[in-house]
PDB file of N, CA and C in Angstrom:
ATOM      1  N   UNK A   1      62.539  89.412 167.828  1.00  0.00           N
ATOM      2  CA  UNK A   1      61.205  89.077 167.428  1.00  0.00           C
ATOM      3  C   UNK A   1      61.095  87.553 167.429  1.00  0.00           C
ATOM      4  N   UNK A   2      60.171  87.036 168.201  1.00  0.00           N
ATOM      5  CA  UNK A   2      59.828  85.495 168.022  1.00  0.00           C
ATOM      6  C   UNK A   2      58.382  85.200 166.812  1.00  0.00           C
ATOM      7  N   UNK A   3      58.881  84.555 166.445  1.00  0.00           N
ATOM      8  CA  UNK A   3      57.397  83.706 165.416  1.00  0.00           C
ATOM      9  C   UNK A   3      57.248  82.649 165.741  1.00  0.00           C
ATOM     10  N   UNK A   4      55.755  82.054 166.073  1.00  0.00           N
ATOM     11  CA  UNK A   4      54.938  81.106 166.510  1.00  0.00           C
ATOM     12  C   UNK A   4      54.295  80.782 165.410  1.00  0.00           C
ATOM     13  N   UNK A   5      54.168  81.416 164.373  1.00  0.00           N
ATOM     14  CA  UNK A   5      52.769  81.188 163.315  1.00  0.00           C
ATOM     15  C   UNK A   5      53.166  80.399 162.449  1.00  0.00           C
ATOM     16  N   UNK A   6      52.605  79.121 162.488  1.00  0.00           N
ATOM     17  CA  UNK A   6      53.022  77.927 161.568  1.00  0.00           C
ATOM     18  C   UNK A   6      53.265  78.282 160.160  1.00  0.00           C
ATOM     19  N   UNK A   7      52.261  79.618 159.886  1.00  0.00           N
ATOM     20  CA  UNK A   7      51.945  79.557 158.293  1.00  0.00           C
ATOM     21  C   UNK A   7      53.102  80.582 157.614  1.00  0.00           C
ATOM     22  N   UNK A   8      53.823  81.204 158.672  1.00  0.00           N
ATOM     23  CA  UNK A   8      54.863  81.992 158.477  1.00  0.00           C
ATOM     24  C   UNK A   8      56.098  81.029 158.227  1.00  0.00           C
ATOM     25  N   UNK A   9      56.909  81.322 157.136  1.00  0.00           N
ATOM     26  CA  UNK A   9      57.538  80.673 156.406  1.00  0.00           C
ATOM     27  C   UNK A   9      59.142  81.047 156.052  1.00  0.00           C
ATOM     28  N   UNK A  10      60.147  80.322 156.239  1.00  0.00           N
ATOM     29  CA  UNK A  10      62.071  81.418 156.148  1.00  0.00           C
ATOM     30  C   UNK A  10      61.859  81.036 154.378  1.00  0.00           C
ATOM     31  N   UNK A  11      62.555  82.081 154.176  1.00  0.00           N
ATOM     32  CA  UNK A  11      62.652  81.861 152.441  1.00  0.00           C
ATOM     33  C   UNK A  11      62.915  80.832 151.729  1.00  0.00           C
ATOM     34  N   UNK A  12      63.919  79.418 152.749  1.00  0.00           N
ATOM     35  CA  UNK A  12      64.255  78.515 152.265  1.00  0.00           C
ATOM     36  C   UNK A  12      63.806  77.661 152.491  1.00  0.00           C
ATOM     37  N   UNK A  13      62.007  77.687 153.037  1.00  0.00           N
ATOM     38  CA  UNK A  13      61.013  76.930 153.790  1.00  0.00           C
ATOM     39  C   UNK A  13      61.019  75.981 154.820  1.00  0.00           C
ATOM     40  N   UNK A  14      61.443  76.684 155.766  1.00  0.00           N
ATOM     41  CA  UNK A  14      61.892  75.958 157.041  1.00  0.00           C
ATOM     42  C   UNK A  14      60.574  77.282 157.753  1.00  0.00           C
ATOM     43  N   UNK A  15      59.595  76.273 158.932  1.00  0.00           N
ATOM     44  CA  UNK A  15      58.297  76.760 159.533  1.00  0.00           C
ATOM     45  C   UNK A  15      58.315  76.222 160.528  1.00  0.00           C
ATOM     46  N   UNK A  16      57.466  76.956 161.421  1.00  0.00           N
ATOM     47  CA  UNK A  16      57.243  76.562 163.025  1.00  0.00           C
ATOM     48  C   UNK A  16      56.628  74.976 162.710  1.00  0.00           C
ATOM     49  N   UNK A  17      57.256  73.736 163.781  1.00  0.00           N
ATOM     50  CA  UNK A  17      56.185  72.475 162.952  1.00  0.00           C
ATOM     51  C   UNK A  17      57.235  71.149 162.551  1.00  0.00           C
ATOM     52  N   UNK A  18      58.629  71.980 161.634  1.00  0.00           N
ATOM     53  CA  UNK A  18      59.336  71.060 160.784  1.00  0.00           C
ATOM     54  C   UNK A  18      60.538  70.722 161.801  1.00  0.00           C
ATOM     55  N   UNK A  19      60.950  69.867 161.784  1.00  0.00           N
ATOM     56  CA  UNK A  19      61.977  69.079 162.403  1.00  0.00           C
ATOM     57  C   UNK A  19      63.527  69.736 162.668  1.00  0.00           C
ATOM     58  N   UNK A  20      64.072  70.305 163.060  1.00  0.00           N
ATOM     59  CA  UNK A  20      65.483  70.270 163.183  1.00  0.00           C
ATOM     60  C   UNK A  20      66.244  70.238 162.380  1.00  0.00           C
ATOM     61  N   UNK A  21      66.427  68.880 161.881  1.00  0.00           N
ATOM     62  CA  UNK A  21      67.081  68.360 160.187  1.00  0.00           C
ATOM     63  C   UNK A  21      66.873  69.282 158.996  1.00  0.00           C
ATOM     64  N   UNK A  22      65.654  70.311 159.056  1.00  0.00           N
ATOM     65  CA  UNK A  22      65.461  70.522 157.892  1.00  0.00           C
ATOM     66  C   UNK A  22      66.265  71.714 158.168  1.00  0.00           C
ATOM     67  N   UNK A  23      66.468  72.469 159.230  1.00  0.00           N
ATOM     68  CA  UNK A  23      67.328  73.649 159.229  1.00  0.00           C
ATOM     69  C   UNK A  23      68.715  73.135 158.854  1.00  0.00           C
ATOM     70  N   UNK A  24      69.123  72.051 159.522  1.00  0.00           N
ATOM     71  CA  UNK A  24      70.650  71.654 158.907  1.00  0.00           C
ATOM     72  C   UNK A  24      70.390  71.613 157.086  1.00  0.00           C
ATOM     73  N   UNK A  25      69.880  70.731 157.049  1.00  0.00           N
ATOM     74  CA  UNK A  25      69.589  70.705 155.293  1.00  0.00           C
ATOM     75  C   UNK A  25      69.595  71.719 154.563  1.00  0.00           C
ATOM     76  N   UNK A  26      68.771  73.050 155.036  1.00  0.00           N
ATOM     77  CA  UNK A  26      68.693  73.821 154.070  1.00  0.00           C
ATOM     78  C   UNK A  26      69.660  75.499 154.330  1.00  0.00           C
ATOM     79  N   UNK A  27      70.374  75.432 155.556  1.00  0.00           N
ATOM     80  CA  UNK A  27      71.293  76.338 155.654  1.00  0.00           C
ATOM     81  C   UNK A  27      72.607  75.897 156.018  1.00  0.00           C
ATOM     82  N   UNK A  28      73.649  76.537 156.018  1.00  0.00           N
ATOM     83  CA  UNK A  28      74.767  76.869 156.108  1.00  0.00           C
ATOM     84  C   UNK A  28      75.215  77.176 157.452  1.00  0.00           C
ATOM     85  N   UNK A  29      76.431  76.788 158.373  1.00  0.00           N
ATOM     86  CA  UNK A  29      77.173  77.267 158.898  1.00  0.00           C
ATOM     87  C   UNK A  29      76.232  76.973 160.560  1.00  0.00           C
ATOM     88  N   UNK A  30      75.695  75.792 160.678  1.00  0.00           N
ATOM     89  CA  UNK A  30      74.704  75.592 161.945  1.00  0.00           C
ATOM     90  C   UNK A  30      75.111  75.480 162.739  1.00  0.00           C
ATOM     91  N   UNK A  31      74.152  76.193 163.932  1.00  0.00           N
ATOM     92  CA  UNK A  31      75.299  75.464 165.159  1.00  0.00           C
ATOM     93  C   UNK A  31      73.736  74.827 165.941  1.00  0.00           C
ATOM     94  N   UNK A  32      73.621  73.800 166.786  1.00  0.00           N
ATOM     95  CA  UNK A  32      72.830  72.956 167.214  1.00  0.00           C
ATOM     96  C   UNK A  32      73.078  72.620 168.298  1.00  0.00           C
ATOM     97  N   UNK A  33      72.318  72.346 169.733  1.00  0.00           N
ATOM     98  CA  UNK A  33      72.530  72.286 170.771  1.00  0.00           C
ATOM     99  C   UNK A  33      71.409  71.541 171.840  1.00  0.00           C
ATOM    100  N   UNK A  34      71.472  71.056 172.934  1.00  0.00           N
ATOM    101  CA  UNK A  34      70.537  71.106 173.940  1.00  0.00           C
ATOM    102  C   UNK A  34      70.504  72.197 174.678  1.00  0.00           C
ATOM    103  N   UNK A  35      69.248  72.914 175.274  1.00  0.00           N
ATOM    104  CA  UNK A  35      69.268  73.827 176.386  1.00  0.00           C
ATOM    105  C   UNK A  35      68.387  73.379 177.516  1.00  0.00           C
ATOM    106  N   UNK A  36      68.680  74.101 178.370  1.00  0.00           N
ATOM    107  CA  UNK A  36      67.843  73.553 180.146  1.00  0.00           C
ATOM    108  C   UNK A  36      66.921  74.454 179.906  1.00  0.00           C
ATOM    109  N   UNK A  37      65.491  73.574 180.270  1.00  0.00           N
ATOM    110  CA  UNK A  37      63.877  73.883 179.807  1.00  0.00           C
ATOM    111  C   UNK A  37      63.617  74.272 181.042  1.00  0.00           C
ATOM    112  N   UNK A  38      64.363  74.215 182.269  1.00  0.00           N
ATOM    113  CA  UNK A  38      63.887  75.002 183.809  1.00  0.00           C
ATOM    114  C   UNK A  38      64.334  74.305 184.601  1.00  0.00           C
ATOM    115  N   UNK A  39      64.259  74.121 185.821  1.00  0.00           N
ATOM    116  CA  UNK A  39      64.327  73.388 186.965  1.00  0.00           C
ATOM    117  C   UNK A  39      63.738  71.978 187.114  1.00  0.00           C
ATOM    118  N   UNK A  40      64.386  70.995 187.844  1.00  0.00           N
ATOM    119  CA  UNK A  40      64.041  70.158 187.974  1.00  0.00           C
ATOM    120  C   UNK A  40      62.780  69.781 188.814  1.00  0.00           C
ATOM    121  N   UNK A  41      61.611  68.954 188.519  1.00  0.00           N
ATOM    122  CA  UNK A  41      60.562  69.377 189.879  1.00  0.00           C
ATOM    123  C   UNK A  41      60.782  68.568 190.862  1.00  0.00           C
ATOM    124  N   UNK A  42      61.641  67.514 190.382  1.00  0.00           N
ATOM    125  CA  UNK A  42      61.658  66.732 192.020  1.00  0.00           C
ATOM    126  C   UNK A  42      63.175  65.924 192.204  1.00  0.00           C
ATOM    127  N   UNK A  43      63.606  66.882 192.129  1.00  0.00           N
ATOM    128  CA  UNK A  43      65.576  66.716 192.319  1.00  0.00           C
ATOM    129  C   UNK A  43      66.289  65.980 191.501  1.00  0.00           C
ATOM    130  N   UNK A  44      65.847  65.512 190.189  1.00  0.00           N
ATOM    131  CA  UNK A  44      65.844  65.032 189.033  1.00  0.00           C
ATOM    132  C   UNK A  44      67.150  65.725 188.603  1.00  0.00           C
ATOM    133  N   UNK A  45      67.055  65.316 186.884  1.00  0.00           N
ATOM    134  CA  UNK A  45      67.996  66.151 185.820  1.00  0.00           C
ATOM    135  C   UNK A  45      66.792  66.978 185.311  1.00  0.00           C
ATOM    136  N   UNK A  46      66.949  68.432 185.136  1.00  0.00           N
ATOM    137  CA  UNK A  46      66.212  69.377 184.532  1.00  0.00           C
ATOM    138  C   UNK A  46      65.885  68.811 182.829  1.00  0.00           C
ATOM    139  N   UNK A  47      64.771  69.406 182.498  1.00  0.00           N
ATOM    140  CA  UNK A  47      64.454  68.757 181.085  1.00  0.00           C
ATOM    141  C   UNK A  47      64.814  69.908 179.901  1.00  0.00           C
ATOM    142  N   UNK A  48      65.066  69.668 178.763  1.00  0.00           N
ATOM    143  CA  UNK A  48      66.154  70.146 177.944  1.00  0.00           C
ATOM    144  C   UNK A  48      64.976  70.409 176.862  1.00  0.00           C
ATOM    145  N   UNK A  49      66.006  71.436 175.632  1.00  0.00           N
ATOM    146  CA  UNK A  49      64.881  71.447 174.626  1.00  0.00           C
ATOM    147  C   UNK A  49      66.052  70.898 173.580  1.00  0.00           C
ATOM    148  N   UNK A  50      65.867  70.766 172.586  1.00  0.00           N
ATOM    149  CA  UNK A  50      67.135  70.883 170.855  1.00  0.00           C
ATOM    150  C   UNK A  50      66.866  71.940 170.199  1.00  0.00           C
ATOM    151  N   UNK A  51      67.698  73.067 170.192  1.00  0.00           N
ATOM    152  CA  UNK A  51      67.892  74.167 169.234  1.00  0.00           C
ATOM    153  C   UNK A  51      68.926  74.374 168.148  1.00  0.00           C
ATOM    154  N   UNK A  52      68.400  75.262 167.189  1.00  0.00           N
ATOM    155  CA  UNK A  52      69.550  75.554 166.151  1.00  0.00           C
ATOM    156  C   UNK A  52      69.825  76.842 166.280  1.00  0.00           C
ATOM    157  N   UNK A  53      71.030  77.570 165.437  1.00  0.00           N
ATOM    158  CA  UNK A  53      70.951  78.826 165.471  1.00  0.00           C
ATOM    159  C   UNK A  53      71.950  78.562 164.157  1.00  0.00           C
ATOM    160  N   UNK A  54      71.648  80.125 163.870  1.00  0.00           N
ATOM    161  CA  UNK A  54      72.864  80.415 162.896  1.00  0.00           C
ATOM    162  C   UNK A  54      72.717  82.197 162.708  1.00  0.00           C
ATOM    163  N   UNK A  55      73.782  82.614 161.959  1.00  0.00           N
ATOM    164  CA  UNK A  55      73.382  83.766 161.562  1.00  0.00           C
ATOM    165  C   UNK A  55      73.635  84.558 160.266  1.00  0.00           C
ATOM    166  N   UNK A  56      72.714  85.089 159.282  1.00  0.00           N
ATOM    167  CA  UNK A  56      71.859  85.734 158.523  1.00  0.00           C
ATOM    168  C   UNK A  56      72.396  86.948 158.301  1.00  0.00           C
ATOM    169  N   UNK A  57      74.041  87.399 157.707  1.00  0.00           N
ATOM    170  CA  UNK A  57      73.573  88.744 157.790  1.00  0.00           C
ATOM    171  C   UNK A  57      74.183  89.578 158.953  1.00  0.00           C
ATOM    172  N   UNK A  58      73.233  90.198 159.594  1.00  0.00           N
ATOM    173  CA  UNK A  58      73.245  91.061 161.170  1.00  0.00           C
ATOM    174  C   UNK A  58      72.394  90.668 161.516  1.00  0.00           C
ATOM    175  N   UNK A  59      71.330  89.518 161.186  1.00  0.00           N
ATOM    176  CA  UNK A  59      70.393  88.663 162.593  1.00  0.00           C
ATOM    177  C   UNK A  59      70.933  87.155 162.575  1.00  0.00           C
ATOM    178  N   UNK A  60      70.665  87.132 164.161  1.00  0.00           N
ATOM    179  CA  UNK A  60      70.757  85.725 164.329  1.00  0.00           C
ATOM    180  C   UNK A  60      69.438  85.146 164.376  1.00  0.00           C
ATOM    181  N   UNK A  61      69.440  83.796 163.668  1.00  0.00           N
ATOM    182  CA  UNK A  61      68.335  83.419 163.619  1.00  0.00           C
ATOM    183  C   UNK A  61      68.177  82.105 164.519  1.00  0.00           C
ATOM    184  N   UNK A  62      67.162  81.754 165.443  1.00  0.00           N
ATOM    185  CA  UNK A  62      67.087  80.664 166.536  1.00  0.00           C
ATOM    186  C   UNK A  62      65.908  79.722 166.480  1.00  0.00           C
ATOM    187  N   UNK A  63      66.465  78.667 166.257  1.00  0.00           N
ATOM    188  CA  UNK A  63      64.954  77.868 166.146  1.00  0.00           C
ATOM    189  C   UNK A  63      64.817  76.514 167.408  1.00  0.00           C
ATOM    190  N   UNK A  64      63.854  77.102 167.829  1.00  0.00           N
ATOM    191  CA  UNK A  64      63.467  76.475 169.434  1.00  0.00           C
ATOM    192  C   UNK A  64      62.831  75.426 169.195  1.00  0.00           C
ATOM    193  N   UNK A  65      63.623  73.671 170.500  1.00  0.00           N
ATOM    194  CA  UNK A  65      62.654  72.729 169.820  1.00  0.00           C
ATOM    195  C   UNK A  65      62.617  71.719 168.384  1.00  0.00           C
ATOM    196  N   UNK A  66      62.203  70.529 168.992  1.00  0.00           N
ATOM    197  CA  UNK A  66      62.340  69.901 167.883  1.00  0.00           C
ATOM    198  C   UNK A  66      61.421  69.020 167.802  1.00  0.00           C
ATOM    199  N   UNK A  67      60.199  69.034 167.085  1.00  0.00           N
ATOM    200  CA  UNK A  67      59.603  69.784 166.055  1.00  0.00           C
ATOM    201  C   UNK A  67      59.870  71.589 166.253  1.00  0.00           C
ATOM    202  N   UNK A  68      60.252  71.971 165.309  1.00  0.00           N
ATOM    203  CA  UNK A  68      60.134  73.618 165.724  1.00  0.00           C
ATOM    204  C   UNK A  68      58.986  74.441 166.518  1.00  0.00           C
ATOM    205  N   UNK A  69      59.229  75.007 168.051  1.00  0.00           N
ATOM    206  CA  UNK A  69      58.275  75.375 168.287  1.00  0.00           C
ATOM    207  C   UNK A  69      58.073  77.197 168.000  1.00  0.00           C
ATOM    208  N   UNK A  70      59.351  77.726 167.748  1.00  0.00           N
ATOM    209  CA  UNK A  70      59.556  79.145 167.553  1.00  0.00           C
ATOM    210  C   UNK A  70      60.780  79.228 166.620  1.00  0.00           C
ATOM    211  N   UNK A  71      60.825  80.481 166.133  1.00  0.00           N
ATOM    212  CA  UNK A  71      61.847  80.608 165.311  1.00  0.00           C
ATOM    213  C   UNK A  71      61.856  82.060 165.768  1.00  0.00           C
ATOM    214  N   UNK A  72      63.409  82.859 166.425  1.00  0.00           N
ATOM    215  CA  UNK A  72      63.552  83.653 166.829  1.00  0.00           C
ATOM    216  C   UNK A  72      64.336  84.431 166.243  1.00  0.00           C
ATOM    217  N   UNK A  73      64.486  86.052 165.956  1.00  0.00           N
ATOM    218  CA  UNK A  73      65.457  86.531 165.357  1.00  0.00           C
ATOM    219  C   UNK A  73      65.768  87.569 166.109  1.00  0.00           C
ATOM    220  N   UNK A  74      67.289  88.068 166.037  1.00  0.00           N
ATOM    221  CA  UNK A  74      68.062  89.107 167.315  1.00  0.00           C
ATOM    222  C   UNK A  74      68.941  89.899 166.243  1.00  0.00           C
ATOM    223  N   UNK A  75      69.092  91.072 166.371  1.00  0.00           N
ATOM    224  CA  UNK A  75      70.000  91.596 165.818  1.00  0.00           C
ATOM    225  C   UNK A  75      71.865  90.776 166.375  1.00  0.00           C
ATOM    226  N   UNK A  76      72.035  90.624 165.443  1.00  0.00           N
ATOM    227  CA  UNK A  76      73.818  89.999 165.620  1.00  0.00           C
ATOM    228  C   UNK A  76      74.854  90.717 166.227  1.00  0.00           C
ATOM    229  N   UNK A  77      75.719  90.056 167.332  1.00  0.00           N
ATOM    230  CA  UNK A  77      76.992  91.099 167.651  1.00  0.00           C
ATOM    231  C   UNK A  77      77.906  91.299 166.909  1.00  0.00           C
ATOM    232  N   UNK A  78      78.232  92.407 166.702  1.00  0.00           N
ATOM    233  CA  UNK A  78      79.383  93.322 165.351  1.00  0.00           C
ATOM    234  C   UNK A  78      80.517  92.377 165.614  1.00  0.00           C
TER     235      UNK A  78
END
């Protein structure tokens, strides 16, 4: 399931909107990264996004972007 809706909120108030930092700040055990945003359009270096992830439990939780543009959740591998 992805969430887009700014006004939707993680329990430890981290929202589509807030910066990166605040997921380090307010959880545990982060892992943080660049990813490739697609192809390059003109033989360039492809353009990247900054994500976090961590996981919750049995979901992983993914937050796309920095300002947050999505916050994604997947059931976790056993």
């Amino acid at each position: 399931m992805t969430v887009t809706d700014p006004e939707a909120t993680t329990v430890r108030g981290v929202r589509v909107g807030d910066p990166l930092d605040l997921v380090r700040e307010n959880y545990e055990h982060v892992r943080c990264g660049k990813a490739v945003a697609g192809e390059a359009v003109s033989g360039g270096d492809p353009s990247t996004y900054a994500w976090c992830r961590m996981r919750l439990d049995s979901v992983e939780v993914f937050f796309g972007d920095d300002p947050i543009e999505s916050v994604t959740l997947t059931q976790a591998a056993s």
